[in-house]
Each structure stands twice: as C-alpha cells, then as structure tokens.
Protein backbone atom coordinates (compact mmCIF):
# COMPACT_ATOMS: atom_id res chain seq x y z
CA UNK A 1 0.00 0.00 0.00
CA UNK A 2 1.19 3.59 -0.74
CA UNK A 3 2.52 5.45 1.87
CA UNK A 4 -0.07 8.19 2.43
CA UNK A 5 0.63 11.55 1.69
CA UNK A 6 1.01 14.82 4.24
CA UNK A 7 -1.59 17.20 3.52
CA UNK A 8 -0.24 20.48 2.76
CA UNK A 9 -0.75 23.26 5.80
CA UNK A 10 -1.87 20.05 7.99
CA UNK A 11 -0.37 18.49 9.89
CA UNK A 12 -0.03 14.41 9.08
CA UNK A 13 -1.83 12.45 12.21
CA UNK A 14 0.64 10.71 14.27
CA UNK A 15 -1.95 8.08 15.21
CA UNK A 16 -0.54 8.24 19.18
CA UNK A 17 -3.02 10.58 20.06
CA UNK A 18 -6.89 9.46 21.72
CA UNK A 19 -9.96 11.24 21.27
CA UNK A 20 -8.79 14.81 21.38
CA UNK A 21 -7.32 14.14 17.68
CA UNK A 22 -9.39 15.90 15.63
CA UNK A 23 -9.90 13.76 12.25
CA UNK A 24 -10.71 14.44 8.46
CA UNK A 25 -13.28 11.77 7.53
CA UNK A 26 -15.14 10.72 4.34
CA UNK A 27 -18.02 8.82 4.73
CA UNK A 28 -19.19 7.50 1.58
CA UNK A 29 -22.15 5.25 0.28
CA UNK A 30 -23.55 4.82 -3.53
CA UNK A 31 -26.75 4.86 -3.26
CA UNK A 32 -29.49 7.06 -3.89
CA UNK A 33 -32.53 5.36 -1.74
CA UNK A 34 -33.50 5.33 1.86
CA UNK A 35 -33.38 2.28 4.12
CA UNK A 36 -31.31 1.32 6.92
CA UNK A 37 -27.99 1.07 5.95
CA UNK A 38 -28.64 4.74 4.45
CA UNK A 39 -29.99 5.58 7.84
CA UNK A 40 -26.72 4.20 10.20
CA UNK A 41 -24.63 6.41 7.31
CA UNK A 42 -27.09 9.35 8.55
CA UNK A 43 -26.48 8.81 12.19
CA UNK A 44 -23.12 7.83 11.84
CA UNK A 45 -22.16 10.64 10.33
CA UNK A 46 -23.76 12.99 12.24
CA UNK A 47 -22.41 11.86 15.45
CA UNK A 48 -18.72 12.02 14.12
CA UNK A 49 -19.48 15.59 13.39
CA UNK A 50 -19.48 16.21 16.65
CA UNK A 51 -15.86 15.48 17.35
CA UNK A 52 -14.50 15.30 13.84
CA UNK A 53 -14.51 16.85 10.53
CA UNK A 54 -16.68 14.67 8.90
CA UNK A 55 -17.92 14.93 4.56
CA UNK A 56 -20.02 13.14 3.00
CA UNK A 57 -19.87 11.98 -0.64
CA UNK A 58 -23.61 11.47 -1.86
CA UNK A 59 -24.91 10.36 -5.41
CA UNK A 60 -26.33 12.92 -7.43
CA UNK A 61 -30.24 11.38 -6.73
CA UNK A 62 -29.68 10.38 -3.22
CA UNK A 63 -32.99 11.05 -1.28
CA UNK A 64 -31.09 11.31 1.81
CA UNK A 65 -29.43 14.46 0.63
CA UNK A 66 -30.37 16.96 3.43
CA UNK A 67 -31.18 14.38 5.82
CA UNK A 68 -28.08 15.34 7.82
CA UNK A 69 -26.53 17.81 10.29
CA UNK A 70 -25.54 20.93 9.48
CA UNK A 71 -21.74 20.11 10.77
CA UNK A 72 -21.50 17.76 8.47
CA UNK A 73 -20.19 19.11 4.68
CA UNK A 74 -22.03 17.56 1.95
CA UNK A 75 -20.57 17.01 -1.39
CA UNK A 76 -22.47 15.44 -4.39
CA UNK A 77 -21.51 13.86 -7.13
CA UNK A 78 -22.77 14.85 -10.44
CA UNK A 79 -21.82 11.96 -13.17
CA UNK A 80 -24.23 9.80 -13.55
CA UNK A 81 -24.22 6.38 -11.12
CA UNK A 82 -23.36 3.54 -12.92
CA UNK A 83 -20.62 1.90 -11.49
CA UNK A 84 -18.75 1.38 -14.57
CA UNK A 85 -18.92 5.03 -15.78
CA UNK A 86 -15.36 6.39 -15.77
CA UNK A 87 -16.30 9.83 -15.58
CA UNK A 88 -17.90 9.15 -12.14
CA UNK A 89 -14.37 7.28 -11.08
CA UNK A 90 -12.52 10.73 -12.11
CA UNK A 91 -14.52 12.73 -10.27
CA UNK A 92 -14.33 10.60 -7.17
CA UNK A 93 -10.75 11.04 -7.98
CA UNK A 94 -10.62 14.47 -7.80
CA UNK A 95 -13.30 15.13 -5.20
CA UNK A 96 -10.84 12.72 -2.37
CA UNK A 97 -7.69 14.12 -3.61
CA UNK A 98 -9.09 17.56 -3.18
CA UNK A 99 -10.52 16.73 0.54
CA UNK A 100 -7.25 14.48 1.24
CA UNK A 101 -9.14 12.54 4.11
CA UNK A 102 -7.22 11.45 7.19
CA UNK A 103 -9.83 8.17 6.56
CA UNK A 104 -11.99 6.94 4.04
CA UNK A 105 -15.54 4.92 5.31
CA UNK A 106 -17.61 3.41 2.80
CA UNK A 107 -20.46 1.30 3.21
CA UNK A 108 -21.55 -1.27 1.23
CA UNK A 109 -20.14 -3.08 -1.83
CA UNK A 110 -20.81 -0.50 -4.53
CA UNK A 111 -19.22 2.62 -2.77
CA UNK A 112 -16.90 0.58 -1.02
CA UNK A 113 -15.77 -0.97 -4.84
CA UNK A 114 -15.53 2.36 -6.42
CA UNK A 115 -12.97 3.75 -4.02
CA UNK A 116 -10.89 0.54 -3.60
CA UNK A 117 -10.38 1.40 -7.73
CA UNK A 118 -9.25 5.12 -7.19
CA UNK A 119 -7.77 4.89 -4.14
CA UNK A 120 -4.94 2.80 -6.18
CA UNK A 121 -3.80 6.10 -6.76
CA UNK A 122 -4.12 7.78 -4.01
CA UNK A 123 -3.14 5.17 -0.72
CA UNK A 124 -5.68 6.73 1.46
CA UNK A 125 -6.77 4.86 4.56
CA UNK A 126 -9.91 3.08 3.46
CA UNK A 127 -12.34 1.14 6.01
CA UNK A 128 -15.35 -0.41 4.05
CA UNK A 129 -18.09 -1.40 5.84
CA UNK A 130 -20.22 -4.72 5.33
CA UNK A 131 -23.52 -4.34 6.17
CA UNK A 132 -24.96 -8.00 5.33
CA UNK A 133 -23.50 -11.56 4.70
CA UNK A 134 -24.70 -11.24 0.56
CA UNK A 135 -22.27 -10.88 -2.04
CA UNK A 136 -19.65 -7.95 -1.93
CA UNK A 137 -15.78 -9.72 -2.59
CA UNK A 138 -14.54 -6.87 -2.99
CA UNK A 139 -14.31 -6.50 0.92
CA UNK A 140 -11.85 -9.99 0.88
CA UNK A 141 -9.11 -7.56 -0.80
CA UNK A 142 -8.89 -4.57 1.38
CA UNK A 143 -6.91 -4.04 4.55
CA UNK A 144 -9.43 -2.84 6.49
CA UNK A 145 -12.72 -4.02 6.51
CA UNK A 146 -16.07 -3.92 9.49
CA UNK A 147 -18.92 -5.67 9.61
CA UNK A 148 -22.50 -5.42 10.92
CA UNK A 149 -22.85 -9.03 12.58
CA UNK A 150 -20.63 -11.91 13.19
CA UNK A 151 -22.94 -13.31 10.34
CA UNK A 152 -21.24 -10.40 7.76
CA UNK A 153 -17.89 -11.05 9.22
CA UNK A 154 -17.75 -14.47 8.69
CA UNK A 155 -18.73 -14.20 5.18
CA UNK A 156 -15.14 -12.22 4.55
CA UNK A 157 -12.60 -14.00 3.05
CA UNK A 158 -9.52 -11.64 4.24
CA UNK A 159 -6.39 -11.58 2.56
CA UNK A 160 -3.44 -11.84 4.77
CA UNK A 161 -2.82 -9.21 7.10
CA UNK A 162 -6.50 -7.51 6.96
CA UNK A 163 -8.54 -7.12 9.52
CA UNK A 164 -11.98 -7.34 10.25
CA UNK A 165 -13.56 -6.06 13.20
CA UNK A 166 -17.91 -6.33 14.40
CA UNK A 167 -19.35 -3.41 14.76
CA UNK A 168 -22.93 -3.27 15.11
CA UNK A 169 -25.31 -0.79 14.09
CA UNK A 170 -26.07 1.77 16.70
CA UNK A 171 -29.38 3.64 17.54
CA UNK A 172 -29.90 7.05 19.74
CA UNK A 173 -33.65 6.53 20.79
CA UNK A 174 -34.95 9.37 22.72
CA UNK A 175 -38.11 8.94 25.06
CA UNK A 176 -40.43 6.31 23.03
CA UNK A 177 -43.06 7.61 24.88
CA UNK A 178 -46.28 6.52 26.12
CA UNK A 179 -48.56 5.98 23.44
CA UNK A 180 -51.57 3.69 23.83
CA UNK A 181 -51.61 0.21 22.31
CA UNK A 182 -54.41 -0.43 19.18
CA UNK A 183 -57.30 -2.62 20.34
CA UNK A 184 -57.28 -4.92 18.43
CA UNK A 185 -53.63 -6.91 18.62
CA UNK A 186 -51.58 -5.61 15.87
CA UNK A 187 -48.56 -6.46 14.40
CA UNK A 188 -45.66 -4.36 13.38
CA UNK A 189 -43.47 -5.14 10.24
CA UNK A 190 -40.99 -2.36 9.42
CA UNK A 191 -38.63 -1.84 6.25
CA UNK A 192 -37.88 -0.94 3.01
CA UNK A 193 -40.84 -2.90 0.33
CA UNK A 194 -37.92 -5.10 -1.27
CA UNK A 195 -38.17 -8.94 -1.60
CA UNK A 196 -35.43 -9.37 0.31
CA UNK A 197 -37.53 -8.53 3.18
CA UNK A 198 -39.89 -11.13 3.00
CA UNK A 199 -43.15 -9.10 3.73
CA UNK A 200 -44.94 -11.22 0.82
CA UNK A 201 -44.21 -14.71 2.84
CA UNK A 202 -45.46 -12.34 6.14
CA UNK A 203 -48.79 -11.69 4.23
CA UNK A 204 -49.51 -15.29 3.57
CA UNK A 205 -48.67 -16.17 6.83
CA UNK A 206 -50.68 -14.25 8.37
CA UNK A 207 -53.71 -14.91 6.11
CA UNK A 208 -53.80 -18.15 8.54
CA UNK A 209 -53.73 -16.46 11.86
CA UNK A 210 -57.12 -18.13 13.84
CA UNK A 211 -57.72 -14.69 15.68
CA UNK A 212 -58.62 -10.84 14.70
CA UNK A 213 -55.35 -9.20 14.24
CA UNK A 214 -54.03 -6.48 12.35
CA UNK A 215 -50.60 -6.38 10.30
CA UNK A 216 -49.21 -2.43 9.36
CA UNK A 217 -46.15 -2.40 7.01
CA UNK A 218 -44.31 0.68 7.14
CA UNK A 219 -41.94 1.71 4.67
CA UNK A 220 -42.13 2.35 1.13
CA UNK A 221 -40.31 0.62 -1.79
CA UNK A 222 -40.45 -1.27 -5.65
CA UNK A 223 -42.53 -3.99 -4.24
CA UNK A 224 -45.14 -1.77 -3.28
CA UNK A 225 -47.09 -3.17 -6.01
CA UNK A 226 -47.14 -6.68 -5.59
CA UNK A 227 -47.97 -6.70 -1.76
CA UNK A 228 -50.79 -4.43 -2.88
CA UNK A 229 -52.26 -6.93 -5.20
CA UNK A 230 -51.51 -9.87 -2.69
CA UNK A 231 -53.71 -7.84 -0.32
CA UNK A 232 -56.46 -7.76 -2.31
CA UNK A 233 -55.78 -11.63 -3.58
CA UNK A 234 -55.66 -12.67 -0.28
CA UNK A 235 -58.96 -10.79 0.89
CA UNK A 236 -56.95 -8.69 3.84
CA UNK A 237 -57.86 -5.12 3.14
CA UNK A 238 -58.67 -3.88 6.10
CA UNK A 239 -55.92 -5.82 7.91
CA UNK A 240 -52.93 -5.77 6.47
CA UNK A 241 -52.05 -1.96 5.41
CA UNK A 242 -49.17 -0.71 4.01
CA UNK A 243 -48.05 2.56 5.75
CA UNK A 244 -45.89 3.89 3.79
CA UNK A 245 -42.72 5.83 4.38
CA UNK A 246 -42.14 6.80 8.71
CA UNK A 247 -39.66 8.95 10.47
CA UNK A 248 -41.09 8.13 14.12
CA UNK A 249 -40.73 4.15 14.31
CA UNK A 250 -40.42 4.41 17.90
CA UNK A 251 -44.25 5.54 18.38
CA UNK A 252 -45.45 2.71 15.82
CA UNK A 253 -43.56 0.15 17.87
CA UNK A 254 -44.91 1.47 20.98
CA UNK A 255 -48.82 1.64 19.40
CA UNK A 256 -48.19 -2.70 18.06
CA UNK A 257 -47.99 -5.35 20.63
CA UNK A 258 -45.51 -7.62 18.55
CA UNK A 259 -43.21 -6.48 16.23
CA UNK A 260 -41.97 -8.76 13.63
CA UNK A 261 -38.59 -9.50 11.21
CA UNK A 262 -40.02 -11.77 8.37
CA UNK A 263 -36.64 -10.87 6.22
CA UNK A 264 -34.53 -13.33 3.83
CA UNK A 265 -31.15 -11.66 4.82
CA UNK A 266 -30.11 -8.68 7.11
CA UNK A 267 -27.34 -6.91 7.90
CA UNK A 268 -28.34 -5.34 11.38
CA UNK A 269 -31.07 -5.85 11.62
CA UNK A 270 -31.62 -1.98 12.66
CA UNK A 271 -35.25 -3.24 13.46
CA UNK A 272 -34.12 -5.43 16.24
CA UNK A 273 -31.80 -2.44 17.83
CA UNK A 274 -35.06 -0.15 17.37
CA UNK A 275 -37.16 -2.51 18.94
CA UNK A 276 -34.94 -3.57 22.39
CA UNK A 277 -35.63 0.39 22.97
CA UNK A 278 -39.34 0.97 22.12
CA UNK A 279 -41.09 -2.49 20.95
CA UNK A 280 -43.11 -5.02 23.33
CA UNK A 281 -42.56 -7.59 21.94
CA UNK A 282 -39.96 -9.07 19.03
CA UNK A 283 -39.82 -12.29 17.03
CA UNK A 284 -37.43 -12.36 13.78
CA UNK A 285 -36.23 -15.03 11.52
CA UNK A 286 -32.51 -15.66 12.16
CA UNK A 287 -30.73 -12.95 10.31
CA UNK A 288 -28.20 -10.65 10.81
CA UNK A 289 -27.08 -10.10 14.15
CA UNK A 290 -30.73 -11.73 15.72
CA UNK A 291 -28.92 -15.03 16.44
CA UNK A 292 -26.70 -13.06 18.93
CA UNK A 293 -29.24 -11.18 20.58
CA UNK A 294 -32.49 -13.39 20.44
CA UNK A 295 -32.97 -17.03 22.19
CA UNK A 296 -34.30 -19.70 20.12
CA UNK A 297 -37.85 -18.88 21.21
CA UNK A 298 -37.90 -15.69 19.38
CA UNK A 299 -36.40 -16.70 16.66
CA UNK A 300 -38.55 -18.21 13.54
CA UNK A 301 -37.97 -19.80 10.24
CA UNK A 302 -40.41 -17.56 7.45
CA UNK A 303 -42.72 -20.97 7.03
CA UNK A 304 -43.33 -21.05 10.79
CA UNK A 305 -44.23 -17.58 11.13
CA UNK A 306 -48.16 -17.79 11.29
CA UNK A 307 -47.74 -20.71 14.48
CA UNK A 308 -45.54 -18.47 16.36
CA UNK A 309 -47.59 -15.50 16.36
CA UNK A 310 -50.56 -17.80 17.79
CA UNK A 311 -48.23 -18.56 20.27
CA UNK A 312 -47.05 -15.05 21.28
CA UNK A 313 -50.88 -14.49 20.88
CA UNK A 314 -51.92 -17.08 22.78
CA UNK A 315 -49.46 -16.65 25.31
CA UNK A 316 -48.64 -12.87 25.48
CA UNK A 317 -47.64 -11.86 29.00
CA UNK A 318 -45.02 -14.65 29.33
CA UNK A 319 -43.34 -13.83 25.90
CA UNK A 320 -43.14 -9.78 26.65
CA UNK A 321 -41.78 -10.79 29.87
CA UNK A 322 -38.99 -12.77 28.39
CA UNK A 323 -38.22 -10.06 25.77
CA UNK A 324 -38.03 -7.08 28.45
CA UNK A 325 -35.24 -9.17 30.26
CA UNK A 326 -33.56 -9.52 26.98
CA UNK A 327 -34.06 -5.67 26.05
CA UNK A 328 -32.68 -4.99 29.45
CA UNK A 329 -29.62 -6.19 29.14
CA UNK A 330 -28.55 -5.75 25.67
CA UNK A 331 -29.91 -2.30 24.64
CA UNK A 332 -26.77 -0.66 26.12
CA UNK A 333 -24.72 -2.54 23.80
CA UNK A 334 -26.16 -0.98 20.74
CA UNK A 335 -26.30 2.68 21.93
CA UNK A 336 -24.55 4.70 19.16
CA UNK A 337 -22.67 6.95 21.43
CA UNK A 338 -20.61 3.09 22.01
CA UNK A 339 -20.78 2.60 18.16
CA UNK A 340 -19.63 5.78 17.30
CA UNK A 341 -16.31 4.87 20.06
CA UNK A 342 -15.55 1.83 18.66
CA UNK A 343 -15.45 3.24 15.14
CA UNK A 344 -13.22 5.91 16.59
CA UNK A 345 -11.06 3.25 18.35
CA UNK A 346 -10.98 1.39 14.67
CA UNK A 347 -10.34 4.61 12.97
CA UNK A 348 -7.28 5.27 15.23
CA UNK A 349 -5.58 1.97 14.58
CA UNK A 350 -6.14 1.77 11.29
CA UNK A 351 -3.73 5.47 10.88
CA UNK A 352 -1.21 3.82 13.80
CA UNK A 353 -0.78 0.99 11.47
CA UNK A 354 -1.08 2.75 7.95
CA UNK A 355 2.47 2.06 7.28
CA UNK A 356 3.10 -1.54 8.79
C-alpha cells in the first residue's frame, strides 16, 4: 500500500493521540434510496461531526441528501451512477484528492468498490463497511474491513494481514413515549418494500392467523405493487395496510404489541436495535445479528411464522416478559454513542498501522 501523503498546511496524524485528535473523515455510500444502511450512514455521520470533521460523498439522486446535520459538509456527485462510468471514477478522484481525508468509510459493496479502484492512486486509509453476509468480494481484498454481525464477518474472506472487526449498528432513541396500544392486537413489520424482506411470505402467513389481528407495514419501496395486489388476492384489506414511508418508528412500535422481522437476509437488523428500545414484543427469523441477541424462542424460520404469532398471541404476558429481560440487558450494547467509540477506536488503529 502507498505510503499516504502529508496534507499540505496540515499536519499528518501521528496516530498516538486518543480522542482529542481531531480527524478528516469521508463517509461514503452509492446509493441514492432510503433504508437502513442509508440511515446508520445518517447517524453515523452525524455523530462524528461532533468530534471530527466529517464529509459526506452522496450520489447525485440520493434522497437522503439533506437528511443530515448541518456540521456535516455535503458534497455530491454529479456523473451519472453507474458503477462502470469512468467519468464518475474521475470525479471521485478528484473530489478525495481535493478533501485528502485522514480516513476513508464506505459502506456497502458499490461505494466501497468504487474507491478501492481510485484509491490505487491515491493510498488513502480506506475502512469499508459490510452491512450484510450477501455478495460484496470486494471487501476480501482490502486491509481494512467492518462488519454489521458476526454473520457479515464471517462471510469475509480476508487476505493476509487484513482485519476485520464487528461493529454493530447503533441507535440514539430518545423517550419512546407513552402511546396507547391499538385494540385490536396488531402487528408491526418495518422496512424498506424489497423482496429481500420477505413481507410477501409475512402476508400469507398471516392470512392463517385463527384470531382478529391487524398487520401495518411501514416503509415504502419497488414492491409496493405486488404486496398491494396480494392484499387484495388474499382478501386482507382492512388488515394488512401498508403505511408507507415513517420517520417516528419508535411511536409505531410502541402503538403494536408484537413487532416482527419476516426478512430473507439482514445486515443489522436496525429493526431489532429499534425494537430492544421501544417495541413489546420481538420475534425475527434468524438474520443478521438476531442469532446473537435473540434465544431460540424468538427466533422463527419464514414458514413457521403464522404458528408463532398464535403462540405469542396465545401466550402474550409470558413472551413480553422474556423479551423485556432480553431488552434490558442488551440495549446498552447498541447505543450509538458506544458505536460511534468503537469506530473511533478502529479509525485510530487503522492510521497507527497505515504504514506496517
């Protein structure tokens, strides 16, 4: 690897110092939706601003343009997003050379790809950032590489002398409140309207619940569509709804009395974090991080999904009670104040050993 370069009328970081050290960071993702990944890059970035310099590279489309605090310096690319287009690689080019980062952070495979290819040329420190266990080998060739869940970090393939380090996704949840729960037992299911997130298998299922129920689904998304016409296939209007897109998921989670994960693959899930704060109750297929937070009793496969819900029904008080003991103890370890540390602690390393 190139020996980074001193940036002119800065000083180079010694990498000796703790937090004091005040450090240049890029934070970079390509993508121009909105789901949770995008909203950890929000957060993340936004905390970092308060101790560091922190800019953020954003597609020329990205929705979440605006989205984040006014410490943090946005900068947008303007070629167009394909990840093949060498204009876009140029201007990434000049855009870090200009901003000469003290650290680059990129998050997922398709940002994280791009600046592995320019960053041949310029030797900046580079930390990518896997948020699932799905495809993305481009993270088995860098140096420095985190990862979501123990799931994502096993699914790394390092080369020698790389490191790879779990950090989970983080949350700040204020006060969730005190809203009243719907009368009629409802059921939360929360994400982006993508396949991968199993809402369609979620709809069947609960098609065979034996008791009055209700099922909201809020996000918004290209499935949209389908689910809509399952809906009506499957004779649920009226109790399966689709809520669209929802800032305050704390005050839906506090309104349900189960919330459920239905997904195919995760890389959080940021659900689960959300949910040891606000929610009641939490089951989730085994995803993500869920194995490491969730017994085997609130874990489900998708095809048993209807019977466990008519068990958490059936049985209600006893299952809350085991997930509040849960939520106890391990909502501390996803606060993002302790992400935001460990990413700090990471980020100092990785410029103490940029030359080894």
């Amino acid at each position: 690897m190139k020996r980074r370069r001193q940036v002119p009328g800065r000083p180079a970081l010694s990498g000796e110092a703790g937090d004091d050290k005040r450090m240049r960071v890029v934070q970079f993702m390509a993508s121009e939706g909105y789901g949770g990944a995008e909203q950890v890059l929000i957060e993340l970035s936004n905390a970092l601003a308060e101790r560091h310099e922190v800019i953020v590279l954003l597609l020329r489309d990205a929705v979440i343009q605006g989205r984040f605090s006014p410490r943090v310096r946005q900068v947008t690319l303007r070629s167009h997003p394909t990840s093949n287009n060498p204009f876009l690689h140029i201007e990434l080019y000049s855009r870090l050379k200009t901003i000469a980062p003290d650290i680059i952070h990129t998050h997922a495979a398709k940002g994280t790809t791009l600046v592995a290819r320019v960053n041949r040329l310029l030797g900046y420190c580079h930390l990518g950032t896997k948020h699932n266990d799905r495809k993305g080998r481009i993270f088995n060739h860098l140096r420095w590489v985190s990862a979501v869940s123990e799931k994502a970090a096993a699914s790394v393939l390092p080369r020698p002398g790389a490191e790879v380090r779990v950090i989970h996704n983080g949350v700040t949840v204020e006060d969730c409140g005190s809203t009243e729960k719907d009368t009629i037992f409802t059921i939360l299911a929360v994400g982006r309207l993508d396949r991968i997130k199993g809402f369609d298998v979620l709809i069947d299922q609960v098609a065979r619940l034996p008791f009055e129920f209700r099922l909201r689904i809020v996000g918004e998304g290209p499935e949209r569509r389908h689910l809509e016409q399952q809906i009506q296939a499957r004779r649920l209007d009226g109790k399966v709804s689709l809520e669209g897109f929802h800032d305050d998921i704390p005050r839906w989670m506090k309104r349900a009395h189960l919330v459920v994960i239905s997904s195919h693959q995760e890389g959080g899930p940021k659900v689960m974090i959300e949910a040891l704060y606000c929610a009641d109750m939490l089951i989730a297929t085994p995803v993500g991080a869920v194995p490491e937070v969730l017994p085997a009793m609130l874990q489900v496969e998708q095809d048993r999904l209807a019977a466990r819900i008519t068990e958490v029904h059936a049985d209600y008080d006893r299952y809350r009670d085991i997930f509040a003991v849960i939520a106890d103890r391990r909502r501390a370890d996803f606060s993002l104040p302790l992400i935001v540390e460990q990413y700090c602690a990471y980020y100092r390393h990785i410029l103490e050993h940029r030359n080894h």
